[in-house]
N, C-alpha and C. Protein backbone atom coordinates (compact mmCIF):
# COMPACT_ATOMS: atom_id res chain seq x y z
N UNK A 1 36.84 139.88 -63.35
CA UNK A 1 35.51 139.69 -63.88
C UNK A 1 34.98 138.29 -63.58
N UNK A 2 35.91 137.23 -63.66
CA UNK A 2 35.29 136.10 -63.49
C UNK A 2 35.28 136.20 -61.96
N UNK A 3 36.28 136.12 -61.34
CA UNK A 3 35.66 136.51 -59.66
C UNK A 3 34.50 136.91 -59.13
N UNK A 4 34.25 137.85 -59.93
CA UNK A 4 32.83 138.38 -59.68
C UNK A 4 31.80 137.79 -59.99
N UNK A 5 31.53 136.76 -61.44
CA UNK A 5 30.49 136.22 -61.75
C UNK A 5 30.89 134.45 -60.79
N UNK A 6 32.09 134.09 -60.35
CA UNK A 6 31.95 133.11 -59.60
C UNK A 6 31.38 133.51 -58.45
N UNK A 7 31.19 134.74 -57.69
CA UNK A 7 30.70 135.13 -56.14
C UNK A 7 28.97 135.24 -56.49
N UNK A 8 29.12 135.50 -57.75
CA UNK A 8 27.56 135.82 -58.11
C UNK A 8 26.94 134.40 -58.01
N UNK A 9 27.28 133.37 -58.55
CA UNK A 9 26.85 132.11 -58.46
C UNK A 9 26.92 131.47 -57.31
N UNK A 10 27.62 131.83 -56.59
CA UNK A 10 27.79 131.35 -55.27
C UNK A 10 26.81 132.01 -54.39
N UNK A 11 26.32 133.26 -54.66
CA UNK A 11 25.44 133.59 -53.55
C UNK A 11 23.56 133.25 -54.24
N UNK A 12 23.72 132.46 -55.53
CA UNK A 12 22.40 131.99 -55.84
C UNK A 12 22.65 130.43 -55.51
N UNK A 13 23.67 129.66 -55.58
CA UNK A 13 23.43 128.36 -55.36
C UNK A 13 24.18 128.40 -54.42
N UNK A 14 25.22 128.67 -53.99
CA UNK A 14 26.10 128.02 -52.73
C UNK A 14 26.22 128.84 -51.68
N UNK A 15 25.13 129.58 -50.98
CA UNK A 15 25.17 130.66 -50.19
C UNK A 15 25.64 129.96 -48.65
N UNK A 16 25.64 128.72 -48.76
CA UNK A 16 26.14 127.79 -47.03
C UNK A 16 27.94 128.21 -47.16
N UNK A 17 28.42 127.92 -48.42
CA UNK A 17 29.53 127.80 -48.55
C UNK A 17 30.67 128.96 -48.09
N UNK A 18 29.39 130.17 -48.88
CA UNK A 18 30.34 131.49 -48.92
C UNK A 18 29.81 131.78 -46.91
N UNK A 19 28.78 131.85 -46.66
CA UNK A 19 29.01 132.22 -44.87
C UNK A 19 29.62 130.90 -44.17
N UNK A 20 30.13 130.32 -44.85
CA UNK A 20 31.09 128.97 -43.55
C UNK A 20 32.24 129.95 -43.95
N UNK A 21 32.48 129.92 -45.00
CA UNK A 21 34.34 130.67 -45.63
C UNK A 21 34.12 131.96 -45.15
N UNK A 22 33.32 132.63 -44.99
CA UNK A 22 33.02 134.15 -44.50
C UNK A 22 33.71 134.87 -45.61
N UNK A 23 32.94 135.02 -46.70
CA UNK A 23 33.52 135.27 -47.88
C UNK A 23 32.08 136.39 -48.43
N UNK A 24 32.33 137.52 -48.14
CA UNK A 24 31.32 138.77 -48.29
C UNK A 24 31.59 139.50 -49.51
N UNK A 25 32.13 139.28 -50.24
CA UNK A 25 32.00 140.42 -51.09
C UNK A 25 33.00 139.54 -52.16
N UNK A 26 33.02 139.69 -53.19
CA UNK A 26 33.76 139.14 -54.69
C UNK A 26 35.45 138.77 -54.59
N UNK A 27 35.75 139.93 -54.18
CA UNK A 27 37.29 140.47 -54.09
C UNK A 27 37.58 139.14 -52.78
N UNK A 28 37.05 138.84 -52.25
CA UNK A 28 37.17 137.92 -50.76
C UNK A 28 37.88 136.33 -51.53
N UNK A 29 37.85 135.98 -52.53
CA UNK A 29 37.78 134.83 -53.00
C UNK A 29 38.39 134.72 -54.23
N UNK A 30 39.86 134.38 -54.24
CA UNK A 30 40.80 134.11 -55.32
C UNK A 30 39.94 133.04 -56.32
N UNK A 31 40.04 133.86 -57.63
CA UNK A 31 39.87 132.68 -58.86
C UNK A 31 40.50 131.25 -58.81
N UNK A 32 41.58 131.04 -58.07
CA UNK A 32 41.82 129.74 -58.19
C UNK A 32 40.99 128.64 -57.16
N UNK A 33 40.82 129.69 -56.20
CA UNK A 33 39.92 129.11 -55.32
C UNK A 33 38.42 128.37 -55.88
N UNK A 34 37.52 128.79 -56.67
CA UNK A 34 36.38 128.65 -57.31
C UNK A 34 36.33 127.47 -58.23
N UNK A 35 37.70 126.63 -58.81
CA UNK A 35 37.26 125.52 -59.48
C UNK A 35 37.38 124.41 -58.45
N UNK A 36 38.10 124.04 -57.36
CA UNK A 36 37.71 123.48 -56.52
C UNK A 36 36.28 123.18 -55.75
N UNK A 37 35.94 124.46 -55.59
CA UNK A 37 34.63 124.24 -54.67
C UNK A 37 33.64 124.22 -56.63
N UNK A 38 33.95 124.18 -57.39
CA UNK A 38 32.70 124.23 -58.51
C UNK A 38 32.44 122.11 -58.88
N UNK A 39 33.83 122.13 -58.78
CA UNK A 39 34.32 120.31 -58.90
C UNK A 39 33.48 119.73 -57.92
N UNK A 40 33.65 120.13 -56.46
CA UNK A 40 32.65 119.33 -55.30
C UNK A 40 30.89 119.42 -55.52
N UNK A 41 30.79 120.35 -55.97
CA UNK A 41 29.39 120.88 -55.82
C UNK A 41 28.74 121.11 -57.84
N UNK A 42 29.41 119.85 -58.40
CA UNK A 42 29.11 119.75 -59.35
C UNK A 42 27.44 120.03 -60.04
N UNK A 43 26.92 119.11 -58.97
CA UNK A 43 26.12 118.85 -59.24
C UNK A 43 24.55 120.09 -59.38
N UNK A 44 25.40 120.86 -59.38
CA UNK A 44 24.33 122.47 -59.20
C UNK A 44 24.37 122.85 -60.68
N UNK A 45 25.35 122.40 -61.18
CA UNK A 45 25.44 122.85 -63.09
C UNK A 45 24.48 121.51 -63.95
N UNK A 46 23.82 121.83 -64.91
CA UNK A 46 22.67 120.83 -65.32
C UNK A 46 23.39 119.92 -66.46
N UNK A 47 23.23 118.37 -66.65
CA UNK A 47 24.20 117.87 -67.33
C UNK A 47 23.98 118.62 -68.55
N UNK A 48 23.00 118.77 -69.55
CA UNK A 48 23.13 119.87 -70.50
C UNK A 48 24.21 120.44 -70.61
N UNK A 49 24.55 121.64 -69.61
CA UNK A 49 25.10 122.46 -69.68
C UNK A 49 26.91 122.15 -69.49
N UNK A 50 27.09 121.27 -68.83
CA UNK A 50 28.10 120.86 -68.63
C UNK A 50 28.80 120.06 -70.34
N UNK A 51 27.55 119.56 -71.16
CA UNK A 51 28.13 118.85 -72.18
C UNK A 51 27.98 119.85 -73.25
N UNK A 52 27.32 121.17 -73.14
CA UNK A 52 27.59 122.38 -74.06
C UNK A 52 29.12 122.96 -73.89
N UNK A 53 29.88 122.71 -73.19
CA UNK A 53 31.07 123.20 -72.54
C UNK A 53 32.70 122.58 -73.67
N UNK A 54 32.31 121.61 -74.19
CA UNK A 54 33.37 121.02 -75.58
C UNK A 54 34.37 120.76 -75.21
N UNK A 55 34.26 120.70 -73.86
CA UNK A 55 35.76 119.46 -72.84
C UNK A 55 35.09 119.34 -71.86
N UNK A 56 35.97 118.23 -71.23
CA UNK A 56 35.46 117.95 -69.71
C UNK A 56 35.61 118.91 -68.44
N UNK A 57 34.44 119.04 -67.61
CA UNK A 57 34.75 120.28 -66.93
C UNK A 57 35.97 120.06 -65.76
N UNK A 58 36.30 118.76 -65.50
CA UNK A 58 37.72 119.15 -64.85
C UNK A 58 38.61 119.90 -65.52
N UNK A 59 38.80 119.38 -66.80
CA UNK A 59 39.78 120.03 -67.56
C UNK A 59 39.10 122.07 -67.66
N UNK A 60 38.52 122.21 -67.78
CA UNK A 60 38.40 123.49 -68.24
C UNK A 60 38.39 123.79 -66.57
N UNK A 61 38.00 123.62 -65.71
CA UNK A 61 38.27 124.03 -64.52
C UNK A 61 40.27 124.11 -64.34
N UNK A 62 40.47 123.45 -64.79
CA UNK A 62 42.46 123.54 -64.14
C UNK A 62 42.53 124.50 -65.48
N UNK A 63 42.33 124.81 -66.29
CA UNK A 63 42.61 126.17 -67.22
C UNK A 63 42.51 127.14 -66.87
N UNK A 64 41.61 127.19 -65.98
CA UNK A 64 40.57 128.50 -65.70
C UNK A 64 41.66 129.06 -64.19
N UNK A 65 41.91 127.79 -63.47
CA UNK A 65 43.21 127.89 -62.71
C UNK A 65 44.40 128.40 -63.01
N UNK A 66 44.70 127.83 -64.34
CA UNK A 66 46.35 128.18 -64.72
C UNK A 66 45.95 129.84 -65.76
N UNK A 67 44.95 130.20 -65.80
CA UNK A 67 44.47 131.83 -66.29
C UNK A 67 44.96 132.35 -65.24
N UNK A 68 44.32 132.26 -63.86
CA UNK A 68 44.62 133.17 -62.96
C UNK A 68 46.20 132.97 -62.52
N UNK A 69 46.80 132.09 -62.62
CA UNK A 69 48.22 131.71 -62.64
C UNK A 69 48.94 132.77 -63.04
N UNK A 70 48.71 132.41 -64.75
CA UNK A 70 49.22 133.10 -65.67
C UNK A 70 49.13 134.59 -65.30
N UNK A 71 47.91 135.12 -64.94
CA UNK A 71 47.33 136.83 -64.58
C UNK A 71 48.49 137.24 -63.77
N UNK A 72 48.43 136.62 -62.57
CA UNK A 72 49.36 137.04 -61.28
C UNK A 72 50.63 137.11 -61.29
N UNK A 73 51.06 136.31 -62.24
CA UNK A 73 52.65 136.02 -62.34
C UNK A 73 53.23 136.35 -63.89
N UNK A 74 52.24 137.16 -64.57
CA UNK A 74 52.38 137.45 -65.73
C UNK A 74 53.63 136.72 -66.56
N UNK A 75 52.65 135.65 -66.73
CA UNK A 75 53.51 134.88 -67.42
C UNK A 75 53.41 134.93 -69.16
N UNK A 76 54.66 135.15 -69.82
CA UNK A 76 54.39 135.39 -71.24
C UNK A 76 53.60 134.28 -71.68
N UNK A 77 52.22 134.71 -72.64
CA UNK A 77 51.67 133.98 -73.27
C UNK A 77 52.00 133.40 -74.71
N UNK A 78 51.66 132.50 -75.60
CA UNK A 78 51.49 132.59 -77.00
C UNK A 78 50.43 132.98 -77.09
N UNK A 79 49.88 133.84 -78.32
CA UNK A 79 48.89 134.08 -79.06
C UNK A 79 47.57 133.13 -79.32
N UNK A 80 47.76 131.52 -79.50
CA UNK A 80 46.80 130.60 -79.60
C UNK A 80 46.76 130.32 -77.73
N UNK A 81 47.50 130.38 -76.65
CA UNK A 81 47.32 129.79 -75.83
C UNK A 81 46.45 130.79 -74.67
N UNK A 82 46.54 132.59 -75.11
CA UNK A 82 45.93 133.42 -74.56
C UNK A 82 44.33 133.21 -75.07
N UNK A 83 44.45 133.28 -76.32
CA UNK A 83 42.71 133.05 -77.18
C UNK A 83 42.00 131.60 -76.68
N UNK A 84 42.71 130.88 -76.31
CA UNK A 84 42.72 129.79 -75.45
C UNK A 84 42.03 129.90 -74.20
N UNK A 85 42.82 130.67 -73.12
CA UNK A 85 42.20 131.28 -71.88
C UNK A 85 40.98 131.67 -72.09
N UNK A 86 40.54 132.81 -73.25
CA UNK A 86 40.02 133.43 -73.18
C UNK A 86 38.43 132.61 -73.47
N UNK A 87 38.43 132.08 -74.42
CA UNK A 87 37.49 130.62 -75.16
C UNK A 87 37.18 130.08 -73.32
N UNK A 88 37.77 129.67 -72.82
CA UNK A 88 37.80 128.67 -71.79
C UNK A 88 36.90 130.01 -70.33
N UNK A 89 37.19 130.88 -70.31
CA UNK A 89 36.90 131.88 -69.76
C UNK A 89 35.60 132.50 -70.12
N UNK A 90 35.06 132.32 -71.37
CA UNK A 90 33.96 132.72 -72.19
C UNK A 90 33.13 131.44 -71.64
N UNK A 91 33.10 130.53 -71.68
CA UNK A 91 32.86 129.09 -71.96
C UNK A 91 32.25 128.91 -70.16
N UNK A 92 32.82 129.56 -69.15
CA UNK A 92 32.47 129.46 -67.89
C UNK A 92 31.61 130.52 -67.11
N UNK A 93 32.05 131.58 -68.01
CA UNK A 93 31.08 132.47 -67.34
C UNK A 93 29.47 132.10 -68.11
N UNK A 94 29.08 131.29 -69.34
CA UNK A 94 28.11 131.21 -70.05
C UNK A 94 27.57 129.68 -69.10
N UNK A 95 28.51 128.80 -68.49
CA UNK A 95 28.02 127.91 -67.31
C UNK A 95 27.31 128.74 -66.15
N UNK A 96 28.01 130.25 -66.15
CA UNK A 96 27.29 130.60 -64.83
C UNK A 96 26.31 131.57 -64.86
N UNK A 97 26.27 131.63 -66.34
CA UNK A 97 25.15 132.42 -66.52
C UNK A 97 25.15 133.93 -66.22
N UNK A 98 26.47 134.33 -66.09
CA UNK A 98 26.63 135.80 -65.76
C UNK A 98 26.60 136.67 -67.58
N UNK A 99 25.36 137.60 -67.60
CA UNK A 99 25.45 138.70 -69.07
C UNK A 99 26.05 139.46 -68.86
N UNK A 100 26.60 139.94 -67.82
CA UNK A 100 27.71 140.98 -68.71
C UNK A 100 28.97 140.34 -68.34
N UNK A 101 29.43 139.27 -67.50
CA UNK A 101 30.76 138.62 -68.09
C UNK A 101 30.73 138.05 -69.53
N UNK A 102 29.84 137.29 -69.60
CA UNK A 102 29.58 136.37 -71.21
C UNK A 102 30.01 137.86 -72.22
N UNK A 103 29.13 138.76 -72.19
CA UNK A 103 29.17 139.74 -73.25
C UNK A 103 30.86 140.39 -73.44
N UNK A 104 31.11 140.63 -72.24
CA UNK A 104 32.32 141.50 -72.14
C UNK A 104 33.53 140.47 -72.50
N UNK A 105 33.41 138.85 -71.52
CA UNK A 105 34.54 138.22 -72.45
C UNK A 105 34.75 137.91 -74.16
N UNK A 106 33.26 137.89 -74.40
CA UNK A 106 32.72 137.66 -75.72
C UNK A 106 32.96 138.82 -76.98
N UNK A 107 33.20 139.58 -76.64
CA UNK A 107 33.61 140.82 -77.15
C UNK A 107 35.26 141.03 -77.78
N UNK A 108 36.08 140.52 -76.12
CA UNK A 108 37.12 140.23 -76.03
C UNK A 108 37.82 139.31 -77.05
N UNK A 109 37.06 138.34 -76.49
CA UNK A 109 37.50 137.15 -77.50
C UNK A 109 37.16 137.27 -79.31
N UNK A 110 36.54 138.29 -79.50
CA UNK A 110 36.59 138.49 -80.87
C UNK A 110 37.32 139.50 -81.39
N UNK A 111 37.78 140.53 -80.31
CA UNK A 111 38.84 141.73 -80.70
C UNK A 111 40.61 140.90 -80.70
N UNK A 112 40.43 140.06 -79.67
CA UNK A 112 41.59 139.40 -79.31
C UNK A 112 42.07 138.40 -81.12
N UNK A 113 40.58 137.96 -81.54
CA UNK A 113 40.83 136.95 -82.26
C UNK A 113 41.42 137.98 -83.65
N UNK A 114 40.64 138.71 -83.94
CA UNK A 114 40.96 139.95 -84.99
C UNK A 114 42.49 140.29 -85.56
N UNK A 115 42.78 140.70 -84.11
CA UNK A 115 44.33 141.39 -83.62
C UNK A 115 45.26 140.06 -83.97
N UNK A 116 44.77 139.06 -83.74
CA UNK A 116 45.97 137.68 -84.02
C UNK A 116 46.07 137.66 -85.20
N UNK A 117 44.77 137.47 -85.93
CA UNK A 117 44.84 137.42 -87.16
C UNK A 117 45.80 138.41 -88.37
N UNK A 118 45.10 139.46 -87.53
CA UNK A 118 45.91 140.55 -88.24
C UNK A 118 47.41 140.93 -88.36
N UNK A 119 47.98 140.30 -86.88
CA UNK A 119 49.12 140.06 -86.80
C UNK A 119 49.70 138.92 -87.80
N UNK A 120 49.22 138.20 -88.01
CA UNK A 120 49.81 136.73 -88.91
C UNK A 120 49.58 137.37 -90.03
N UNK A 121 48.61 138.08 -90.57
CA UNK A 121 48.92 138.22 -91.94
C UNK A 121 49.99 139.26 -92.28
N UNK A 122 50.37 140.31 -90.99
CA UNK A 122 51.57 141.13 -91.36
C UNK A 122 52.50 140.67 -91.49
N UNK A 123 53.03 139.26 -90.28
CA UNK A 123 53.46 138.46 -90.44
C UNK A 123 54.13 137.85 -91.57
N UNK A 124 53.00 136.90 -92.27
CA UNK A 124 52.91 136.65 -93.12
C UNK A 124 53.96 137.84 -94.33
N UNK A 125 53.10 138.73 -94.53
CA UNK A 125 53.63 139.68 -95.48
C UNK A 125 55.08 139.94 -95.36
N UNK A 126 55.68 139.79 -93.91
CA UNK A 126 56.94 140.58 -94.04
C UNK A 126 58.24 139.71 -94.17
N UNK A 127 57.53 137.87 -94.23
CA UNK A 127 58.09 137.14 -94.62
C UNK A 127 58.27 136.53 -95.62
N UNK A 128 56.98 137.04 -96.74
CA UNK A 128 56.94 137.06 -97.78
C UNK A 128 57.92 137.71 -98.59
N UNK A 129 58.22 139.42 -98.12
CA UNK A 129 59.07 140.20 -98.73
C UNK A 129 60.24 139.91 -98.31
N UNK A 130 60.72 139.11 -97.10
CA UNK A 130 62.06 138.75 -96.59
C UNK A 130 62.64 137.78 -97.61
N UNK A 131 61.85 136.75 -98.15
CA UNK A 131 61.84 135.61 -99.03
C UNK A 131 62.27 136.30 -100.20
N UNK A 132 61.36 137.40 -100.86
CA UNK A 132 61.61 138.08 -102.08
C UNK A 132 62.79 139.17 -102.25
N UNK A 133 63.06 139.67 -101.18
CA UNK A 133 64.75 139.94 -100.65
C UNK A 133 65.75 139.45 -100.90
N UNK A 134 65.71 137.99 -99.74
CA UNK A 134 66.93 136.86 -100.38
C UNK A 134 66.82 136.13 -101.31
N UNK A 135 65.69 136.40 -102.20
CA UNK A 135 65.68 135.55 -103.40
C UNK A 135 66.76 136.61 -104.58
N UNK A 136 66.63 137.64 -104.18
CA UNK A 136 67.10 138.90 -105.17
C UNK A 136 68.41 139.31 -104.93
N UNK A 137 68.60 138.86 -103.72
CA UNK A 137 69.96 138.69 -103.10
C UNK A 137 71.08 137.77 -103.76
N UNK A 138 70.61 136.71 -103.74
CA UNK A 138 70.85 135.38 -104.27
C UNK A 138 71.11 135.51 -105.26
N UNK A 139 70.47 136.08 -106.07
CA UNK A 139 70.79 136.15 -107.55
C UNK A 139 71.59 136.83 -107.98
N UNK A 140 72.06 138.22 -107.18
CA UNK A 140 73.13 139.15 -106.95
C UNK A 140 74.29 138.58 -106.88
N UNK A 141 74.08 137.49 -105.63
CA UNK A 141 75.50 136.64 -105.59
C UNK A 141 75.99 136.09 -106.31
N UNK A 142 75.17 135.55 -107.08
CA UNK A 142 75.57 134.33 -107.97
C UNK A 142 75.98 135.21 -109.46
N UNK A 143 75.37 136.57 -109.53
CA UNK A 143 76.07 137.08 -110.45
C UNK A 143 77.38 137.09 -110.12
N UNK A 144 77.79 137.55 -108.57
CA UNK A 144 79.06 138.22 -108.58
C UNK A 144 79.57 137.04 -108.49
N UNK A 145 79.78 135.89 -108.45
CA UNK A 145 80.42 134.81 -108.03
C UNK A 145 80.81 134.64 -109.57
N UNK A 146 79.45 134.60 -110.55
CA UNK A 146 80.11 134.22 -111.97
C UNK A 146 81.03 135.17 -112.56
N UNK A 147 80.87 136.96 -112.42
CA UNK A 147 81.72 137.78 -112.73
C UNK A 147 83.27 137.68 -112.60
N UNK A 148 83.24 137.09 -110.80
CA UNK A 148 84.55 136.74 -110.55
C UNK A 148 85.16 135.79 -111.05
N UNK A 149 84.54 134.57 -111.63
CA UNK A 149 84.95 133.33 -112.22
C UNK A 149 85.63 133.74 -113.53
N UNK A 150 84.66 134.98 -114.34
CA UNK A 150 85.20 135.32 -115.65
C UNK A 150 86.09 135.91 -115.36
N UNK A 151 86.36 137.05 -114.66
CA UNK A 151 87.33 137.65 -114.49
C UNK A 151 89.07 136.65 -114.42
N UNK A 152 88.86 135.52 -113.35
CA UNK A 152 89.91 134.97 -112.86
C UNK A 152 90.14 134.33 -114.41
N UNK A 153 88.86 133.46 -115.25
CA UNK A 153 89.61 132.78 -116.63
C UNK A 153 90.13 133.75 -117.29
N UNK A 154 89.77 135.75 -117.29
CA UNK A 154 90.40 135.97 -118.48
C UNK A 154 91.90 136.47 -117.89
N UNK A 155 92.35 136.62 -116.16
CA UNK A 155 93.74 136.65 -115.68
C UNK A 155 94.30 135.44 -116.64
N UNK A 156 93.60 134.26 -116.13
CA UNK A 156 94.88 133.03 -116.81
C UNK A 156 95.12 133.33 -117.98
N UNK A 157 93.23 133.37 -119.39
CA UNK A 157 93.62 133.36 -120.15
C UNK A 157 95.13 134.28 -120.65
N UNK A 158 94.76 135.43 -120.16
CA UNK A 158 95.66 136.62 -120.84
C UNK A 158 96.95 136.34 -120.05
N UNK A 159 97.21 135.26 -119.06
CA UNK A 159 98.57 135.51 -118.66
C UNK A 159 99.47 134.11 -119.58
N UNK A 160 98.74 133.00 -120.26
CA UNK A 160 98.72 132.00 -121.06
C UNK A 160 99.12 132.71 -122.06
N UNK A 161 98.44 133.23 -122.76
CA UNK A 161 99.12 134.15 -123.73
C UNK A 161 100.69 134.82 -123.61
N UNK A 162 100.57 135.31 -122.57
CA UNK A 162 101.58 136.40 -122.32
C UNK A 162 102.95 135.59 -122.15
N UNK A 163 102.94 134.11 -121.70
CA UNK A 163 104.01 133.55 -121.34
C UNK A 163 104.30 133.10 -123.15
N UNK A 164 102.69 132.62 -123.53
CA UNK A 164 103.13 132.52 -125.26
C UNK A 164 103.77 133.11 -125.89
N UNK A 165 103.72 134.49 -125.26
CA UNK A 165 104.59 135.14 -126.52
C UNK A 165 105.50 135.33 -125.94
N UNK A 166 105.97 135.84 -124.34
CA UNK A 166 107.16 135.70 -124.37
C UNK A 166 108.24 134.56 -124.32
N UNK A 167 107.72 133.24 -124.70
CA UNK A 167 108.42 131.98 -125.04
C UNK A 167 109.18 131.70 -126.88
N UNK A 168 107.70 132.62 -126.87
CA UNK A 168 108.16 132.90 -128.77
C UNK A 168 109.45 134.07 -128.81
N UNK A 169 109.43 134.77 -127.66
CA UNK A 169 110.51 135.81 -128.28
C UNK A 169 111.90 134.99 -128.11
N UNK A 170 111.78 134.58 -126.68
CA UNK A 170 112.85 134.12 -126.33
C UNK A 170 113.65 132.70 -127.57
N UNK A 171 112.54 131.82 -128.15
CA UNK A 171 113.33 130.79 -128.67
C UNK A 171 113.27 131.64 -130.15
N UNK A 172 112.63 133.09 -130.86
CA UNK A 172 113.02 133.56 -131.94
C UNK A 172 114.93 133.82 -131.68
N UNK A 173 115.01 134.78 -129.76
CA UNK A 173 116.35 135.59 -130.46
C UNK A 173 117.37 133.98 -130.30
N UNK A 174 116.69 132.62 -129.39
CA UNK A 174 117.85 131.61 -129.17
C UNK A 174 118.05 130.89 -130.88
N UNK A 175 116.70 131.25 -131.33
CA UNK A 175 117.36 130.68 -133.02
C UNK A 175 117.79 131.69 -134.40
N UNK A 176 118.48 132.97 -133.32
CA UNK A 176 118.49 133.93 -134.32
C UNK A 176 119.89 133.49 -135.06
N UNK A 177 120.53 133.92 -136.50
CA UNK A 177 121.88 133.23 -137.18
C UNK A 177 122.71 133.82 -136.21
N UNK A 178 124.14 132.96 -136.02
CA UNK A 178 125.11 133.79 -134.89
C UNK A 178 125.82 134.56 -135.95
N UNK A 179 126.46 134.35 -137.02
CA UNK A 179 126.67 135.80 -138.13
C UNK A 179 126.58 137.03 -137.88
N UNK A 180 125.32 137.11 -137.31
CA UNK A 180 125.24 138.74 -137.24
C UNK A 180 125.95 139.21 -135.51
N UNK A 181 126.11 138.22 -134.69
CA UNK A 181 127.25 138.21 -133.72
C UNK A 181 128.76 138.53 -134.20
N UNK A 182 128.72 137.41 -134.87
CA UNK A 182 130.09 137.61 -135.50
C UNK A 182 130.88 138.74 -136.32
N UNK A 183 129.75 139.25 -137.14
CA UNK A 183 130.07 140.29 -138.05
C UNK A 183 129.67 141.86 -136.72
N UNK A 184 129.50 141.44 -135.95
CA UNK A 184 129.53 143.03 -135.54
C UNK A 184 131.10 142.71 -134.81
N UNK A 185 131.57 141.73 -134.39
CA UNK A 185 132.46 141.14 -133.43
C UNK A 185 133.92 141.91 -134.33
N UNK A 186 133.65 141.27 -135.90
CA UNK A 186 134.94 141.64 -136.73
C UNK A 186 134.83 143.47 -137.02
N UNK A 187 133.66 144.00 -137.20
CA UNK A 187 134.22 145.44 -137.05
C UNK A 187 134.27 145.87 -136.45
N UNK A 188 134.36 145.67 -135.14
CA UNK A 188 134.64 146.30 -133.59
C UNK A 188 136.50 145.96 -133.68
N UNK A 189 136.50 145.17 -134.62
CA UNK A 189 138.50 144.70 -134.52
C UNK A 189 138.70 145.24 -135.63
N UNK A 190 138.13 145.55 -136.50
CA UNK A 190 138.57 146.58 -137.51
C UNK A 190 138.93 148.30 -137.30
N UNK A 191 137.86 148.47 -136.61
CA UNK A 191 137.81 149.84 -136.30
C UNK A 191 139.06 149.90 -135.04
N UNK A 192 139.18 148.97 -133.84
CA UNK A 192 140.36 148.79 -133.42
C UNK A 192 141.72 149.40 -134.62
N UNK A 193 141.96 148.17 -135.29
CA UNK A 193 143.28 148.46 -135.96
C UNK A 193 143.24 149.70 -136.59
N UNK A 194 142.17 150.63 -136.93
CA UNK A 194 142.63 151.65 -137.84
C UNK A 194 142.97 152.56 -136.72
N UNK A 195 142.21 152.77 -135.26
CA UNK A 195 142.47 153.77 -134.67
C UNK A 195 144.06 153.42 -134.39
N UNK A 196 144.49 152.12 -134.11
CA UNK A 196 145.78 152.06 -133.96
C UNK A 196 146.98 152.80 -134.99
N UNK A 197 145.97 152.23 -136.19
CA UNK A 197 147.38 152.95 -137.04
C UNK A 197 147.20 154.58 -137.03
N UNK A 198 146.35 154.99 -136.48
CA UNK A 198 146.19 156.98 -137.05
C UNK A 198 147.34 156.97 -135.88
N UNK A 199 147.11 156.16 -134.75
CA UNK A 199 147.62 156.67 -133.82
C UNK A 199 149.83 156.35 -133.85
N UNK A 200 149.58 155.28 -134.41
CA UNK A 200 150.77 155.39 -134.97
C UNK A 200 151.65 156.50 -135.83
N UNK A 201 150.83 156.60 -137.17
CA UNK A 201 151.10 157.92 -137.86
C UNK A 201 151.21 158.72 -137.48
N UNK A 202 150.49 159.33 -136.47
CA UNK A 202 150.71 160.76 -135.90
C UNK A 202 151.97 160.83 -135.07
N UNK A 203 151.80 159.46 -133.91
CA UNK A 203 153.41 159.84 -133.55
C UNK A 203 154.57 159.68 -134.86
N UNK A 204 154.63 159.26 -135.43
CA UNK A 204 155.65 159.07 -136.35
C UNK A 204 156.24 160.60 -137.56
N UNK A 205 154.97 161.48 -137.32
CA UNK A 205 154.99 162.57 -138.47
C UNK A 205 156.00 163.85 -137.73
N UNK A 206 156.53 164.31 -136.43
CA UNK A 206 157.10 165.31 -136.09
C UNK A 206 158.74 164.66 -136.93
N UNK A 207 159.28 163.80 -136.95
CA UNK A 207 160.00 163.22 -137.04
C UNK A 207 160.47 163.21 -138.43
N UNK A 208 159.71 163.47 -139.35
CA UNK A 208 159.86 163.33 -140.49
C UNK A 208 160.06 164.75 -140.82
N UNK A 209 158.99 165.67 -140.40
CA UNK A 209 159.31 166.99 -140.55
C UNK A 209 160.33 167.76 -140.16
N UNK A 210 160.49 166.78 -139.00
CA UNK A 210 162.44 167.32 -138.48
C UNK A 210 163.47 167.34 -139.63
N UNK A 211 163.24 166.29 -140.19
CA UNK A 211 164.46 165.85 -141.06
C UNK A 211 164.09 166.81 -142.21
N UNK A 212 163.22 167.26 -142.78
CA UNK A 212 162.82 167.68 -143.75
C UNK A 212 163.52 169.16 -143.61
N UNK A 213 163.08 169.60 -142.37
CA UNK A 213 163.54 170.88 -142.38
C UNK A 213 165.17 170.97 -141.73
């Protein structure tokens, strides 16, 4: 499109230029080609118009260059640096006075601007809820982190205990009276001697009955 409104300007002001280049028809004449010959032949744009433009026209001329750059070699854009092109692209065809480039980039540049927008605020939104995610997350953790903390004090507590009491059993039976050692000690030797003597008696009783009879 801008090709076309640069050939258009060229065949109202620079018509020597385009039959020296033998340049007939739009398609004949790369966009990068056109800020060069617009730089030499400045002087066909009215200073007015040049200071309606809100940079210097070298500069918007090497933009208008690195657009068609960018086009050919499809180079990934950012979002501010395409709306960029496009501003800068709007901005030159309204130097050349072409209505239906102006309209059609102009159009562009407000669907383009829309769509960014609209993108940042989804944006926006889905980093909002990412935030309100790991915020809820976070708090999850930190429950489970404290759960586990209680958990581990009530292992010690209850294993503190557990050595408590079994320290208490142990120094109850080490201070139990030895007496009751002792006294089971003497009827285990009591019950000894009696089985001894039945066992005596009995051998001793055929013997007696011998004699008897």
């Amino acid at each position: 499109m801008l090709e076309r409104a640069c050939y258009a300007f060229g065949q109202k002001k620079l018509g020597g230029v385009l039959q020296r280049e033998g340049w007939d028809c739009a398609e004949a004449v790369e966009l990068n080609r056109w800020p060069r010959i617009f730089l030499i032949y400045q002087s066909e744009f009215s200073v007015d118009e040049l200071k309606d433009l809100g940079k210097p026209f070298p500069e918007l001329l090497e933009s208008i260059t690195q657009l068609r750059h960018a086009a050919v070699h499809r180079i990934r854009l950012s979002a501010n640096s395409a709306v960029q092109f496009i501003v800068d692209a709007e901005s030159l065809a309204k130097l050349l006075q072409d209505d239906v480039s102006i309209n059609t980039i102009s159009r562009l540049r407000r669907e383009t601007q829309i769509t960014i927008e609209e993108l940042k605020r989804n944006k926006d939104l889905l980093e909002s809820r990412l935030a309100e995610t790991r915020k809820q997350l976070a708090a999850r953790r930190a429950e489970l982190e404290r759960q586990e903390l209680d958990a581990v004090d009530n292992m010690l507590k209850e294993d503190r205990e557990y050595l408590s009491f079994a320290g208490a059993n142990l120094e109850h039976a080490l201070n139990s009276p030895p007496t009751v050692i002792h006294s089971r000690a003497a009827t285990e030797d009591e019950l000894s001697s009696e089985a001894d003597l039945d066992e005596s008696l009995y051998e001793a009783e055929p013997s007696s009955q011998k004699c008897r009879d």
